[in-house]
PDB file of N, CA and C in Angstrom:
ATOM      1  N   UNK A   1      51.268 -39.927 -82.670  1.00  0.00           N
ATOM      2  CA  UNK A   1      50.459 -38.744 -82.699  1.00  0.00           C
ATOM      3  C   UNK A   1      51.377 -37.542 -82.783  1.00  0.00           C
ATOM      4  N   UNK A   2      51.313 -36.403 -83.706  1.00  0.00           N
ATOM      5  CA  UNK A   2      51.797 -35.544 -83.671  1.00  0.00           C
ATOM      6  C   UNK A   2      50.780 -33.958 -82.929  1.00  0.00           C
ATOM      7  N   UNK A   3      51.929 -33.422 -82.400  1.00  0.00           N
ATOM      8  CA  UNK A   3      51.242 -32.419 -81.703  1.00  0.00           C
ATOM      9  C   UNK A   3      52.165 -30.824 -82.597  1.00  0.00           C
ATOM     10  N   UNK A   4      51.165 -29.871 -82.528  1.00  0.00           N
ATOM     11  CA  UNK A   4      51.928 -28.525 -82.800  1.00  0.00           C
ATOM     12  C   UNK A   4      51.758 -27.928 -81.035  1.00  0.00           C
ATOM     13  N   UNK A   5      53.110 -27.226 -80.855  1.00  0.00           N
ATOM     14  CA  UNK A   5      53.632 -26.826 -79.970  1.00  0.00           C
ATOM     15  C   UNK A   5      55.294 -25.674 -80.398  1.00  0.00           C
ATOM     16  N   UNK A   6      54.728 -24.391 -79.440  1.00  0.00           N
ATOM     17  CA  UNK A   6      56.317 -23.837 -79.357  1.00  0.00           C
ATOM     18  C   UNK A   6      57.334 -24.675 -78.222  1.00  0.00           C
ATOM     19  N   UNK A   7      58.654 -24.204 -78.718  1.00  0.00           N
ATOM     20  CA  UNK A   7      59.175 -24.711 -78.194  1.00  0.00           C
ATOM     21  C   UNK A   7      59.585 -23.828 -76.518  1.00  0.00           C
ATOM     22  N   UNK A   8      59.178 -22.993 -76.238  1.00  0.00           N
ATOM     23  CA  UNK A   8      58.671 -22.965 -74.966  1.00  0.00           C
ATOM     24  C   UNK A   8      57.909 -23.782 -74.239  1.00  0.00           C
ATOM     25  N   UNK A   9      56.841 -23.665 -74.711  1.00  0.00           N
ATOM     26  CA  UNK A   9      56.115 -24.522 -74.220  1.00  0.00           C
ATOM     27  C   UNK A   9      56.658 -26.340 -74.275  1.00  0.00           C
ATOM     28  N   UNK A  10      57.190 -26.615 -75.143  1.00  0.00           N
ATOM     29  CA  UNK A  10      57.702 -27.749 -75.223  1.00  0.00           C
ATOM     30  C   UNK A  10      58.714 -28.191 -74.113  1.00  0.00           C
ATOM     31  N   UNK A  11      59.312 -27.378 -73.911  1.00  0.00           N
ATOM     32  CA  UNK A  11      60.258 -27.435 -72.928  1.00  0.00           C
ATOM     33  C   UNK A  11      59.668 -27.236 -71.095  1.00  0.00           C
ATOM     34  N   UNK A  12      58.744 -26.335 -71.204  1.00  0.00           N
ATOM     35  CA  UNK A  12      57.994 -26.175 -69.964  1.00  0.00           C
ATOM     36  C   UNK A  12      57.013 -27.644 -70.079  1.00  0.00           C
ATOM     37  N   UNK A  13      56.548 -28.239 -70.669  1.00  0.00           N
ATOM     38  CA  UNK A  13      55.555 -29.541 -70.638  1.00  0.00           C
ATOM     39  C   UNK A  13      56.809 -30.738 -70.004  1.00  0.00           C
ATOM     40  N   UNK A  14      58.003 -30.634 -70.769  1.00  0.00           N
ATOM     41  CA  UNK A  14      58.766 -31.750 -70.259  1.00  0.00           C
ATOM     42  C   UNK A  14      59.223 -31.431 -68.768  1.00  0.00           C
ATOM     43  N   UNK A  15      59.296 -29.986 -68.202  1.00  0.00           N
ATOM     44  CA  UNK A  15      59.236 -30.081 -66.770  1.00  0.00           C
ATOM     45  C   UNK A  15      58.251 -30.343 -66.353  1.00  0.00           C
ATOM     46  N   UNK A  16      57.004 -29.857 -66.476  1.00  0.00           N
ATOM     47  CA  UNK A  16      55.630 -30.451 -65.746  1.00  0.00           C
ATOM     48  C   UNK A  16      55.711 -32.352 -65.803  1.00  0.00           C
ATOM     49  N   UNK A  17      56.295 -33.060 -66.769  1.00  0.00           N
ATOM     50  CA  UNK A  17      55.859 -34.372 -66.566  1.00  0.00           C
ATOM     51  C   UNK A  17      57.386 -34.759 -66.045  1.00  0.00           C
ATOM     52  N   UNK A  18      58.562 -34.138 -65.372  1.00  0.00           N
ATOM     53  CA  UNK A  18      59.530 -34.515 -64.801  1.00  0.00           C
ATOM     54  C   UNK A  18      58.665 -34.324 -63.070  1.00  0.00           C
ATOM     55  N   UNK A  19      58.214 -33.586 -63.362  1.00  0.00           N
ATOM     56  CA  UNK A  19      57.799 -33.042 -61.634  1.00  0.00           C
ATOM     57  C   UNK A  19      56.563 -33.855 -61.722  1.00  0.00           C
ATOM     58  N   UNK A  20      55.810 -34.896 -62.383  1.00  0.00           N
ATOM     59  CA  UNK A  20      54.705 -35.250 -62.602  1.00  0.00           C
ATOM     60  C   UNK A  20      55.160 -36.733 -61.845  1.00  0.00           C
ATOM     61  N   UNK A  21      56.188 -37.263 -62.685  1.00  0.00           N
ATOM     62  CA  UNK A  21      56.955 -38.570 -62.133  1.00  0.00           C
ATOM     63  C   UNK A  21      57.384 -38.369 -60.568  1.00  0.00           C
ATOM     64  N   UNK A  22      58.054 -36.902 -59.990  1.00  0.00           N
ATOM     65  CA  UNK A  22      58.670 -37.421 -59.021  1.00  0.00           C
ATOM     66  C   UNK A  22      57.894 -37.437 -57.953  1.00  0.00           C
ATOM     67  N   UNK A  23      56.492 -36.728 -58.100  1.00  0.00           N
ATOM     68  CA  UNK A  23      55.187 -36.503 -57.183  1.00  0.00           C
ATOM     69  C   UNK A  23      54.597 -38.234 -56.977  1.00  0.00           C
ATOM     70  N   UNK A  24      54.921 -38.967 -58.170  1.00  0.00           N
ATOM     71  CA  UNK A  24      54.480 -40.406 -58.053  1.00  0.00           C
ATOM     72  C   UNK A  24      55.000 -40.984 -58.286  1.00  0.00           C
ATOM     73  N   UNK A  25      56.006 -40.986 -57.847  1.00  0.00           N
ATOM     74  CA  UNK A  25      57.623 -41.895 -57.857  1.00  0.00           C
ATOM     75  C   UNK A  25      57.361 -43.137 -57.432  1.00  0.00           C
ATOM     76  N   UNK A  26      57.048 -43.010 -56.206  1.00  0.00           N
ATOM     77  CA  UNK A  26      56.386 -44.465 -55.411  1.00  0.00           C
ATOM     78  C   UNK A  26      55.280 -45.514 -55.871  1.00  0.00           C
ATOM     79  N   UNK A  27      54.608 -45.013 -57.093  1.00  0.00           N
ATOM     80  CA  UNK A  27      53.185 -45.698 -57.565  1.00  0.00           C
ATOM     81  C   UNK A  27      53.393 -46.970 -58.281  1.00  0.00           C
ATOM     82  N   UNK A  28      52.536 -47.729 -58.363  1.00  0.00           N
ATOM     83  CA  UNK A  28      52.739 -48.941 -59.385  1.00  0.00           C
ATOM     84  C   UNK A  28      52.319 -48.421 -60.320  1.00  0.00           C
ATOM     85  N   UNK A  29      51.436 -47.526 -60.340  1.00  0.00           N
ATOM     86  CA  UNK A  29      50.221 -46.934 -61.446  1.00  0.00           C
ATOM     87  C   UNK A  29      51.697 -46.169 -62.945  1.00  0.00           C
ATOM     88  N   UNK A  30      52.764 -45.852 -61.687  1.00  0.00           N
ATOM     89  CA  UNK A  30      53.334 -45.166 -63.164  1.00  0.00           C
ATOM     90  C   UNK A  30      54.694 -45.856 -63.008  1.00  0.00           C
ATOM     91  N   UNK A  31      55.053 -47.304 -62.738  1.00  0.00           N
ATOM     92  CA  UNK A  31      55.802 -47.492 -63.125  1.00  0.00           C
ATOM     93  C   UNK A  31      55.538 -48.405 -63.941  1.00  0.00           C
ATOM     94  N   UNK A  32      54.287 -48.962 -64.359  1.00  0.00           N
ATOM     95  CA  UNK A  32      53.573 -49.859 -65.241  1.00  0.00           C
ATOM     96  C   UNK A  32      53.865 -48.678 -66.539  1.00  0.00           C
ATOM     97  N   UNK A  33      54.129 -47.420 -66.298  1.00  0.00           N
ATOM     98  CA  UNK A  33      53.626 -46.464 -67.197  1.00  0.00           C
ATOM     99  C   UNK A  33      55.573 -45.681 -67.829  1.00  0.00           C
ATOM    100  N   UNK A  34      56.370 -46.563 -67.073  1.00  0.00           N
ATOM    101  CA  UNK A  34      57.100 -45.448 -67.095  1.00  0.00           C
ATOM    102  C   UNK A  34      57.753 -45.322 -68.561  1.00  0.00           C
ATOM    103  N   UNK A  35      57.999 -46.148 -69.336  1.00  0.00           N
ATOM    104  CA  UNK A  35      58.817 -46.103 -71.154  1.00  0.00           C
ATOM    105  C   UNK A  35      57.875 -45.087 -71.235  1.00  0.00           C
ATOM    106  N   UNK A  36      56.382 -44.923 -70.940  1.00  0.00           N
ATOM    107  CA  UNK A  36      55.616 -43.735 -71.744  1.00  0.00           C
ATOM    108  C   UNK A  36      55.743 -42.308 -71.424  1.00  0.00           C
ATOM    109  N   UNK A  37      56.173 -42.666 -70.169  1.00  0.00           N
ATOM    110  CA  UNK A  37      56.256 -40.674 -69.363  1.00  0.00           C
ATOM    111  C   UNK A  37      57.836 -40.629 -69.912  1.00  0.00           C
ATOM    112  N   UNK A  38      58.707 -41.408 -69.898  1.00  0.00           N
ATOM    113  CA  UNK A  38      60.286 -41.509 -70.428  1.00  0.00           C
ATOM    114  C   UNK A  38      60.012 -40.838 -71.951  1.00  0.00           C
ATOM    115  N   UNK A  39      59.318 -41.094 -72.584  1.00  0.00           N
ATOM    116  CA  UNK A  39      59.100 -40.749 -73.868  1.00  0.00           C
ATOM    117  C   UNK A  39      58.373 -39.465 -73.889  1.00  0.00           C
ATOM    118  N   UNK A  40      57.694 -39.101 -73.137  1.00  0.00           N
ATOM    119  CA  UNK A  40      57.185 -37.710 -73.513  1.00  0.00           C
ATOM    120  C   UNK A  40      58.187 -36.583 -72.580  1.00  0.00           C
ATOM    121  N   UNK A  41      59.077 -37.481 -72.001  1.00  0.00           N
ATOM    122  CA  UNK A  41      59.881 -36.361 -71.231  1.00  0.00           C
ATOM    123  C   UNK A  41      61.316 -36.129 -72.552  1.00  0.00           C
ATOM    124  N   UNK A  42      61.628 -37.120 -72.803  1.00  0.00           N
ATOM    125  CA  UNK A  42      62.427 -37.013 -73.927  1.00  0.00           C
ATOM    126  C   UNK A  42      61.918 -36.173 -75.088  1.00  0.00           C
ATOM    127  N   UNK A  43      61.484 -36.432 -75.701  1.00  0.00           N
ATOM    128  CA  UNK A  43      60.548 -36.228 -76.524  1.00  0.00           C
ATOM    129  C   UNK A  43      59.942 -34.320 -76.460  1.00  0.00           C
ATOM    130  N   UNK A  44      59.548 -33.899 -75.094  1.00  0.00           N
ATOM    131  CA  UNK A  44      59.408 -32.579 -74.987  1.00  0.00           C
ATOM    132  C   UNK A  44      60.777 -31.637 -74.513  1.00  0.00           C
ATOM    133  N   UNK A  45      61.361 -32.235 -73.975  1.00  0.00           N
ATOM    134  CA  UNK A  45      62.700 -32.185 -73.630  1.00  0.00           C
ATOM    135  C   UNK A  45      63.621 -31.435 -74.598  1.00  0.00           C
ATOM    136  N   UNK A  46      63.798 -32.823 -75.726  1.00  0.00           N
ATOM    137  CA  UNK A  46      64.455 -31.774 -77.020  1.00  0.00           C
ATOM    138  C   UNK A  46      63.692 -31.567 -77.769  1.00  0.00           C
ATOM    139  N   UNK A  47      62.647 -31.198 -77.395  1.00  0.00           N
ATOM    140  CA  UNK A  47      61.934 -30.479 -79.173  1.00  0.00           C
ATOM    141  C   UNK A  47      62.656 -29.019 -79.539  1.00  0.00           C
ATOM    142  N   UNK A  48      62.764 -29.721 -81.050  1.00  0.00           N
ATOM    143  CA  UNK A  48      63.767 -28.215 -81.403  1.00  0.00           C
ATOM    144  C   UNK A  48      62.691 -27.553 -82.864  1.00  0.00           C
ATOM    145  N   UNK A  49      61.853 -28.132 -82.781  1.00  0.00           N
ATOM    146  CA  UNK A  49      60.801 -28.236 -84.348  1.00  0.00           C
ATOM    147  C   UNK A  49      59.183 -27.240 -83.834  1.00  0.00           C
ATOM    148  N   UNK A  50      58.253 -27.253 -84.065  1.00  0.00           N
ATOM    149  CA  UNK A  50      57.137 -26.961 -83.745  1.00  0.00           C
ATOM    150  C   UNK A  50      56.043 -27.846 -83.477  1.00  0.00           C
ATOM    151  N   UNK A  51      56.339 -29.510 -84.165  1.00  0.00           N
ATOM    152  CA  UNK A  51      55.649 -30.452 -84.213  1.00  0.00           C
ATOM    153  C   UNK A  51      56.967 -31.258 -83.369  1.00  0.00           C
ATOM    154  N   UNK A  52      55.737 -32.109 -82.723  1.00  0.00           N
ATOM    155  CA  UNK A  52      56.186 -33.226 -81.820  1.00  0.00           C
ATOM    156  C   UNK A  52      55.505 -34.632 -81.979  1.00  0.00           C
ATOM    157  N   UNK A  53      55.979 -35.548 -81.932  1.00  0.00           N
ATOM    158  CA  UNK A  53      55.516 -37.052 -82.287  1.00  0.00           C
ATOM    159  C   UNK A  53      55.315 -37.822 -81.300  1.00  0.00           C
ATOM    160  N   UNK A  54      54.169 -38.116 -80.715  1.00  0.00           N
ATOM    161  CA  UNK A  54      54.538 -39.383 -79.409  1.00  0.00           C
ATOM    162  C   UNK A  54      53.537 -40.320 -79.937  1.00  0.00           C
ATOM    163  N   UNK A  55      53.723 -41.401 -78.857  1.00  0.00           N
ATOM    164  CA  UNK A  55      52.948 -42.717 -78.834  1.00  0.00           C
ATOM    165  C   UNK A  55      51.475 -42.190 -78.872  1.00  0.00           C
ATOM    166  N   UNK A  56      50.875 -43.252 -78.868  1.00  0.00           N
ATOM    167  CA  UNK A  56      49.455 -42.696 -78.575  1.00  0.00           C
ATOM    168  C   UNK A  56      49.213 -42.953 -77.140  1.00  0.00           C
ATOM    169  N   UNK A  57      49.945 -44.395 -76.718  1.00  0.00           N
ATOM    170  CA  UNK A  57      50.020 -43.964 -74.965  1.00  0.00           C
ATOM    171  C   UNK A  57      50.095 -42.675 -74.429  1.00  0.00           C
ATOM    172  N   UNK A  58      51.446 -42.384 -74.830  1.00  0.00           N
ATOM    173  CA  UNK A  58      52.192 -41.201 -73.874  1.00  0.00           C
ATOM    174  C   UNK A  58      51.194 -39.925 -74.274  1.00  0.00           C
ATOM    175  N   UNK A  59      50.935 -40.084 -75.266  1.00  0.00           N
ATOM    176  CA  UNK A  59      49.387 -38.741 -75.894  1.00  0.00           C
ATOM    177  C   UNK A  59      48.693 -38.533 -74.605  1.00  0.00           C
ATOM    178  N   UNK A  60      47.626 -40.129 -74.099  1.00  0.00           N
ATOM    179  CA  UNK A  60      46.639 -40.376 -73.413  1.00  0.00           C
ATOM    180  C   UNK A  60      47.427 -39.774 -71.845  1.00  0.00           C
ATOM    181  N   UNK A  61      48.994 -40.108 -71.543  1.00  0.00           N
ATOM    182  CA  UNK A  61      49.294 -39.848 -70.513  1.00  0.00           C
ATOM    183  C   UNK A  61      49.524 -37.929 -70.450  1.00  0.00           C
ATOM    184  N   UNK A  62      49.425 -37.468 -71.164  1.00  0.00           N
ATOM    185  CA  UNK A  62      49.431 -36.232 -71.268  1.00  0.00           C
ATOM    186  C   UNK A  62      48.201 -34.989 -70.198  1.00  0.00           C
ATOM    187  N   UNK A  63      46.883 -36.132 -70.171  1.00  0.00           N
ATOM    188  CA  UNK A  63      45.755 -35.421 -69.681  1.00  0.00           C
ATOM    189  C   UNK A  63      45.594 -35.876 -68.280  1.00  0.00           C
ATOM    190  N   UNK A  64      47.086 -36.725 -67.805  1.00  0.00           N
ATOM    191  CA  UNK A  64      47.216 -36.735 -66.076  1.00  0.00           C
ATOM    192  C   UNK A  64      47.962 -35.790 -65.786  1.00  0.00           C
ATOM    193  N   UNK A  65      48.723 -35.383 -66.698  1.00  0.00           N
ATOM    194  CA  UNK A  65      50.008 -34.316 -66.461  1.00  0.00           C
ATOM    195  C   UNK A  65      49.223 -32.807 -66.420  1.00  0.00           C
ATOM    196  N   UNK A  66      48.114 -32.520 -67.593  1.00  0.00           N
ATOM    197  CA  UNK A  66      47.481 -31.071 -67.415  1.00  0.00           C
ATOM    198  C   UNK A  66      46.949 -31.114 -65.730  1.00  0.00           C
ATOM    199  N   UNK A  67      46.192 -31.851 -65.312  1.00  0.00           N
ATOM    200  CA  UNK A  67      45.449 -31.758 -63.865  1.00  0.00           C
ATOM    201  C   UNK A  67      46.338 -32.152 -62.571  1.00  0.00           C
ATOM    202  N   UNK A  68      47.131 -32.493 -63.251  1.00  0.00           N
ATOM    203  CA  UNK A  68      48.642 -32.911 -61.645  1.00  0.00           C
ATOM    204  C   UNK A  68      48.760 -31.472 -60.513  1.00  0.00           C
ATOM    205  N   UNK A  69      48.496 -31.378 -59.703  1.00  0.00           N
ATOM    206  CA  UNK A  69      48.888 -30.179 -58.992  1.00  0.00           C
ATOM    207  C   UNK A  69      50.608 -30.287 -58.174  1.00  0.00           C
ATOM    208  N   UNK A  70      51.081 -31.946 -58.887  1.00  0.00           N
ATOM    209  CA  UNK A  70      52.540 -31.928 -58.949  1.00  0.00           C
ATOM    210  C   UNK A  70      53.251 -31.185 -59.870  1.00  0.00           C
ATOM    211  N   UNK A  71      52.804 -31.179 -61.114  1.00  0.00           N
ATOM    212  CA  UNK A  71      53.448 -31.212 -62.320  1.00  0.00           C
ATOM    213  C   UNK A  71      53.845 -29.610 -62.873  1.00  0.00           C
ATOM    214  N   UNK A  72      53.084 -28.796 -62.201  1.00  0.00           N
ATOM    215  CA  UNK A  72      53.434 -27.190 -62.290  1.00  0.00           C
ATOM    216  C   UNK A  72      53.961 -26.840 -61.490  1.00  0.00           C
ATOM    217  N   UNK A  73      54.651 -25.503 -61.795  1.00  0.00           N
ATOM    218  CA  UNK A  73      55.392 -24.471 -60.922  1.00  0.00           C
ATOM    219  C   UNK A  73      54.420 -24.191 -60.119  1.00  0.00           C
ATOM    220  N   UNK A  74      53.322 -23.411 -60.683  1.00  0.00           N
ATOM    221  CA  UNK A  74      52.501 -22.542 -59.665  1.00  0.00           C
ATOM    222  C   UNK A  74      51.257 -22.591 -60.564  1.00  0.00           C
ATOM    223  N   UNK A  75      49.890 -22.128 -59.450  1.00  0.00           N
ATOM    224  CA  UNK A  75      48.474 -22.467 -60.529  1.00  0.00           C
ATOM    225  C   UNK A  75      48.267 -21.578 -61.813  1.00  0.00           C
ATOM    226  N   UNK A  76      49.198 -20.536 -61.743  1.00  0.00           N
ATOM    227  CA  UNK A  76      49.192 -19.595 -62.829  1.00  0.00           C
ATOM    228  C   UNK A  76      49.885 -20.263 -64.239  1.00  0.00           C
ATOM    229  N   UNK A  77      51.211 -20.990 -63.569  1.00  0.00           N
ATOM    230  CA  UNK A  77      51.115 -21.645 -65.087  1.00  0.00           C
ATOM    231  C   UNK A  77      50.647 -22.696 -65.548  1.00  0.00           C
ATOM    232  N   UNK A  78      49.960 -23.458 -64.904  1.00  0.00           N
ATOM    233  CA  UNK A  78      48.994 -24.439 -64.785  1.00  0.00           C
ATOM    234  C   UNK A  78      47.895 -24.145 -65.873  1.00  0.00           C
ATOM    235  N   UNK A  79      47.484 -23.015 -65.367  1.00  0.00           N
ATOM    236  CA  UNK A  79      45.860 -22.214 -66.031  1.00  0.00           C
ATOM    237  C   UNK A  79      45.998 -21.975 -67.586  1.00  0.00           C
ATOM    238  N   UNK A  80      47.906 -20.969 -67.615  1.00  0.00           N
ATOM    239  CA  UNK A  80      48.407 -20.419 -68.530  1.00  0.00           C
ATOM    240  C   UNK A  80      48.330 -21.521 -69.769  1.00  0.00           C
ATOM    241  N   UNK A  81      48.801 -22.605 -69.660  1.00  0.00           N
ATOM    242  CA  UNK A  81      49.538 -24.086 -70.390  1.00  0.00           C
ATOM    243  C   UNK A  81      47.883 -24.799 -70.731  1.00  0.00           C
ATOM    244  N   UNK A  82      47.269 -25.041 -69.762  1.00  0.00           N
ATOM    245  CA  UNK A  82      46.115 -25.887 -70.019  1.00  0.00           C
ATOM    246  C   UNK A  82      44.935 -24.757 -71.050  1.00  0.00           C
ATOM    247  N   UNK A  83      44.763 -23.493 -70.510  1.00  0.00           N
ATOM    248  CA  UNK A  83      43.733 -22.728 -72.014  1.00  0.00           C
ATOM    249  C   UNK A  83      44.208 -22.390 -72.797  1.00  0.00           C
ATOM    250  N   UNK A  84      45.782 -22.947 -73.076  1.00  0.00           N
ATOM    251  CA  UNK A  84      46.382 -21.786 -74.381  1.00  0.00           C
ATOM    252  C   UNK A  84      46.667 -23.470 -75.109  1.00  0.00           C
ATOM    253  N   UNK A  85      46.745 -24.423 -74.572  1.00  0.00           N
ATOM    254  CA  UNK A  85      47.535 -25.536 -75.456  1.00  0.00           C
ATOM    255  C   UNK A  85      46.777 -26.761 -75.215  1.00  0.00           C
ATOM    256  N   UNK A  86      46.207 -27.215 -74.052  1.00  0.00           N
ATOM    257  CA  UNK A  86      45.686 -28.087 -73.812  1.00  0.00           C
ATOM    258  C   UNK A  86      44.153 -28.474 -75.006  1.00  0.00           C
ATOM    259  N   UNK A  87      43.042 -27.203 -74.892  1.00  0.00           N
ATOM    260  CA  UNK A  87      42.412 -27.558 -75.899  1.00  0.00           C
ATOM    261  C   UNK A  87      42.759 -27.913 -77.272  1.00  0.00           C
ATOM    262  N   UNK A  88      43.889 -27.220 -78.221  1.00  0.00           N
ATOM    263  CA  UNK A  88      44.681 -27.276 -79.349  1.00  0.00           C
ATOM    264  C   UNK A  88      44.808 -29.027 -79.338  1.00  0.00           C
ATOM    265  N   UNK A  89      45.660 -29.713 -78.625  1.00  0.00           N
ATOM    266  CA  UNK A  89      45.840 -30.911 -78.271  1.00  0.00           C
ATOM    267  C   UNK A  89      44.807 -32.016 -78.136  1.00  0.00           C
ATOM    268  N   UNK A  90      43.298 -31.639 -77.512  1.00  0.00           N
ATOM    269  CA  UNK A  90      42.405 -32.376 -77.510  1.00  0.00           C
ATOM    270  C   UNK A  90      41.527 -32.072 -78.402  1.00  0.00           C
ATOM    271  N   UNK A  91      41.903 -31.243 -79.294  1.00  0.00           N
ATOM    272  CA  UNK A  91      41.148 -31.549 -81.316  1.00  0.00           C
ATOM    273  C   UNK A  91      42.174 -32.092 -81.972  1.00  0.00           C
ATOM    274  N   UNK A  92      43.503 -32.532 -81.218  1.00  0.00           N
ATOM    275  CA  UNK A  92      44.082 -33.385 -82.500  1.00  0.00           C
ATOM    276  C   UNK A  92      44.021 -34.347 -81.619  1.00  0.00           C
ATOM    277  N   UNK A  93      43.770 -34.953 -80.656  1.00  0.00           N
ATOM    278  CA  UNK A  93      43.960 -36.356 -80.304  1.00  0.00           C
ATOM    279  C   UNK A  93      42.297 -36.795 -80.822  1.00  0.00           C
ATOM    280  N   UNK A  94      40.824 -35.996 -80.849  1.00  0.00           N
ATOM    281  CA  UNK A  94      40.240 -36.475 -81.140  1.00  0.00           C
ATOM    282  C   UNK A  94      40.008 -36.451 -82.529  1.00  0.00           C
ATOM    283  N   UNK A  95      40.695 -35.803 -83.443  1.00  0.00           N
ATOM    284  CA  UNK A  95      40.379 -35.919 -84.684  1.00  0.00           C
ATOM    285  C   UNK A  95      41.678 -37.001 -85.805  1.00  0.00           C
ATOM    286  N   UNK A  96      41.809 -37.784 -84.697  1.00  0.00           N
ATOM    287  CA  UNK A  96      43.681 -39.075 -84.967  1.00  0.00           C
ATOM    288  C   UNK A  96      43.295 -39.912 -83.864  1.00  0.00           C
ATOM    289  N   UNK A  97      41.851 -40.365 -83.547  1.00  0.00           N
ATOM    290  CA  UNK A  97      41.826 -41.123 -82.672  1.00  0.00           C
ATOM    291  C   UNK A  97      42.747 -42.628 -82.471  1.00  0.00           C
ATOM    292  N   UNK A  98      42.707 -42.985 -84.076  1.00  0.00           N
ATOM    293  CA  UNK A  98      43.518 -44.209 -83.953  1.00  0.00           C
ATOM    294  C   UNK A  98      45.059 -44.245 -84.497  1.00  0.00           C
ATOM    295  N   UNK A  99      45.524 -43.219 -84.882  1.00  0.00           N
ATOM    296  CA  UNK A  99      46.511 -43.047 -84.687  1.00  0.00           C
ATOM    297  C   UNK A  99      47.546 -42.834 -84.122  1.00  0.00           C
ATOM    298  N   UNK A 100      48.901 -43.483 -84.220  1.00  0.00           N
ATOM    299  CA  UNK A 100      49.821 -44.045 -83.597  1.00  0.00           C
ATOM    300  C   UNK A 100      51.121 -43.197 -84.369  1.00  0.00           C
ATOM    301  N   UNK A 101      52.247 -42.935 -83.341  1.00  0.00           N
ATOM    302  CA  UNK A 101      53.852 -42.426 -83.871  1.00  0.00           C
ATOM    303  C   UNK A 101      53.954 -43.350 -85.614  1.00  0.00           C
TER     304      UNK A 101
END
């Protein structure tokens, strides 16, 4: 799945799902999960482009990371990230439903 994204924001998403992992470090739930959060942390990490490519897993793992009250700095950028990018993201995951990297 490809996503459009600045690379601000690209770089602020790969901290929200670094702080997303260490809030549930302990879980089975995400270590069943972890090549996929590894990949969108990589993956947002170095984005140096405007478009970004992930699994369609790590896509789906994306909409635990918007609602994590681990995964942000503070609720302001929480609010900021989820109405400016989050909807953008859920018209391309539903309009590429079966599409895959």
């Amino acid at each position: 799945m490809e996503f459009q994204i600045s690379t601000d924001y690209a770089h602020l998403f790969a901290d929200a799902v670094a702080a997303f992992c260490r809030g549930r470090a302990d879980t089975v739930w995400l270590a069943e999960r972890r090549d996929a959060f590894n990949e969108l942390w990589l993956t947002f990490r170095d984005a140096d482009a405007s478009t970004v490519a992930v699994s369609r897993e790590a896509g789906v793992l994306m909409y635990h990371i918007w609602g994590s009250p681990w995964a942000w700095r503070d609720e302001a950028t929480q609010q900021q990230v989820r109405a400016e990018i989050r909807p953008q993201w859920h018209r391309q995951m539903v309009s590429h439903p079966a599409s895959s990297r």
